[in-house]
Protein backbone atom coordinates (compact mmCIF):
# COMPACT_ATOMS: atom_id res chain seq x y z
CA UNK A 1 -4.12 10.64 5.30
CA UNK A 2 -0.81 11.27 4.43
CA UNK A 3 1.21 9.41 1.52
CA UNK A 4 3.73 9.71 -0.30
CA UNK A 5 3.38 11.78 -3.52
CA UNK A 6 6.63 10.36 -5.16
CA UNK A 7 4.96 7.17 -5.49
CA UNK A 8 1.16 7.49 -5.96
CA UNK A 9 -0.68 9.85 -8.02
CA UNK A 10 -4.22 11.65 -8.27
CA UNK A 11 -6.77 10.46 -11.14
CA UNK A 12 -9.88 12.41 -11.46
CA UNK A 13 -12.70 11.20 -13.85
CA UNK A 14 -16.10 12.55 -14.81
CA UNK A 15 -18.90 9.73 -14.82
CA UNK A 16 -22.39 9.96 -15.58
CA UNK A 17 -25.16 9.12 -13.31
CA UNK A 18 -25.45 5.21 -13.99
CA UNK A 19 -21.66 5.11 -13.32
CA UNK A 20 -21.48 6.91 -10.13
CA UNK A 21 -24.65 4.39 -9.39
CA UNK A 22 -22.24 1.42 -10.59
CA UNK A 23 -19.40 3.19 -8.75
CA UNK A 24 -20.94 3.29 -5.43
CA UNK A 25 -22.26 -0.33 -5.69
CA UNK A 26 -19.42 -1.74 -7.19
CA UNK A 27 -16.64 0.13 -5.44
CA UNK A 28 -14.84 -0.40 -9.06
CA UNK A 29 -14.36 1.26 -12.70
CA UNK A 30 -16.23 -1.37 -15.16
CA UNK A 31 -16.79 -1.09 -18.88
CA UNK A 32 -20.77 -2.22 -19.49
CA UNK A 33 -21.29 -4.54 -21.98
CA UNK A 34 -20.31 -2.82 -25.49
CA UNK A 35 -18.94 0.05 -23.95
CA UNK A 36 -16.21 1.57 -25.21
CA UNK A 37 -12.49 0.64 -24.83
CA UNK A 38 -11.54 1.76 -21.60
CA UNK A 39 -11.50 4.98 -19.37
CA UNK A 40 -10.11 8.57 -19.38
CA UNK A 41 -8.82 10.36 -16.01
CA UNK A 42 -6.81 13.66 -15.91
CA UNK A 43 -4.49 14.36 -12.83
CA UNK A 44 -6.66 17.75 -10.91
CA UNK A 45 -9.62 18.65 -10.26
CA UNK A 46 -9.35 21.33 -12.14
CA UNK A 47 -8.86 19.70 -15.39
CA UNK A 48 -11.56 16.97 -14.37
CA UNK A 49 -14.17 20.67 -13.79
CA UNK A 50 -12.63 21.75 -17.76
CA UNK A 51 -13.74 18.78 -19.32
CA UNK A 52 -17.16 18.26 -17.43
CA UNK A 53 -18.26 21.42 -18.15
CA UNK A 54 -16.15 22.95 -21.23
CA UNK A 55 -16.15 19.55 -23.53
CA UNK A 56 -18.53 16.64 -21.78
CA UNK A 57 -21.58 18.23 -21.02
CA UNK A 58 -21.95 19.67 -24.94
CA UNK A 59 -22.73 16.38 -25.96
CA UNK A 60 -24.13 14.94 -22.25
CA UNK A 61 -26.86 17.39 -20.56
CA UNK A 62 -26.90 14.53 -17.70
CA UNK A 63 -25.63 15.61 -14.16
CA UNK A 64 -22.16 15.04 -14.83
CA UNK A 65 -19.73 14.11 -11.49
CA UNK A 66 -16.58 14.12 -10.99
CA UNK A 67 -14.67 11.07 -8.67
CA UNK A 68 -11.55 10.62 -7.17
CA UNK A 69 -8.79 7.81 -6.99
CA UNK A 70 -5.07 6.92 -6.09
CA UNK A 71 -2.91 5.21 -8.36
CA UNK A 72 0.06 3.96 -7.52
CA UNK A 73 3.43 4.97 -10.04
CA UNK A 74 3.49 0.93 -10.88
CA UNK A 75 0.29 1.30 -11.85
CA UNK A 76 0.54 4.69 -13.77
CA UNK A 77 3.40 3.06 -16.04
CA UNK A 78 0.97 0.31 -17.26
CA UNK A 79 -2.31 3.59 -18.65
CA UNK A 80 -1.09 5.15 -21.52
CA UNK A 81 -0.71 8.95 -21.39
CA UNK A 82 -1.95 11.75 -23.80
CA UNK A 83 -2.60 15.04 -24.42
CA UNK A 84 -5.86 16.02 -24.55
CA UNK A 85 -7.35 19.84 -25.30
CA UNK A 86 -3.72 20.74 -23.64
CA UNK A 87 -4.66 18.76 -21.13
CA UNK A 88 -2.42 15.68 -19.86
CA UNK A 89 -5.07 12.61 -19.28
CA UNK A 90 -4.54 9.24 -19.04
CA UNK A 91 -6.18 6.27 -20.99
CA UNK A 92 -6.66 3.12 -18.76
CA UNK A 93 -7.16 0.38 -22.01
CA UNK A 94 -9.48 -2.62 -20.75
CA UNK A 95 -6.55 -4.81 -20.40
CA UNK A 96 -5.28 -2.69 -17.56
CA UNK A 97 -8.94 -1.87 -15.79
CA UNK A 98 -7.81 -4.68 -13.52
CA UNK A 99 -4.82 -3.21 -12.01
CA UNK A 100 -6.60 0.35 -12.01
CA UNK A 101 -9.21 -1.44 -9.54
CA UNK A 102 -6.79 -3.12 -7.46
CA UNK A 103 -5.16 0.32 -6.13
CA UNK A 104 -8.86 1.64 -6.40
CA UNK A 105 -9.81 -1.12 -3.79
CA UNK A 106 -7.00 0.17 -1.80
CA UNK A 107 -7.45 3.14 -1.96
CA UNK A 108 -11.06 4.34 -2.19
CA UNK A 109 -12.90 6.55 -5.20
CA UNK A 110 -15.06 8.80 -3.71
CA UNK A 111 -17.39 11.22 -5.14
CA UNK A 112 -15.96 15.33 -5.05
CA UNK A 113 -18.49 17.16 -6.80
């Protein structure tokens, strides 16, 4: 598929098992009921394969995975952005979840390792 890169963007996000499960059967991000205030992505793989197994897995010994999705830049401007272990990652608040799944919907989160 080819798109244009000046106008959508690459989020990557570890999940645990039970939210690759919800993933897959929801086709949507969700917070579960007193979960925490929304989700953290980071724009490679790369940086998605640092935090899994440099940061996430020292507290999580679960099979951590890593999924994909496309965001438009409309939708990027609404996720607040931070740094993160030198790492730029983006929060998506709960507020904003909404829009997140609407470009999710769109255009697919799939599993890539």
């Amino acid at each position: 598929m080819i798109r244009d890169t000046l106008n959508f963007v690459d989020l990557y996000r570890v999940v645990s098992p039970a939210e690759l499960a919800d993933i897959q059967a929801t086709g949507q991000f969700r917070i579960p009921v007193g979960g925490v205030e929304g989700k953290y992505f980071v724009y490679s793989l790369q940086d998605a394969r640092y935090f899994r197994d440099e940061v996430i897995s020292r507290i999580d010994q679960s099979q951590l995975s890593v999924v994909h999705t496309i965001v438009s830049m409309q939708t990027l401007r609404l996720f607040e952005q931070e740094i993160m272990d030198s790492k730029p990652t983006v929060f998506v608040p709960v507020g904003s979840i909404p829009a997140l799944n609407m470009d999710a919907r769109r255009y697919g989160i799939r599993e890539v390792e």
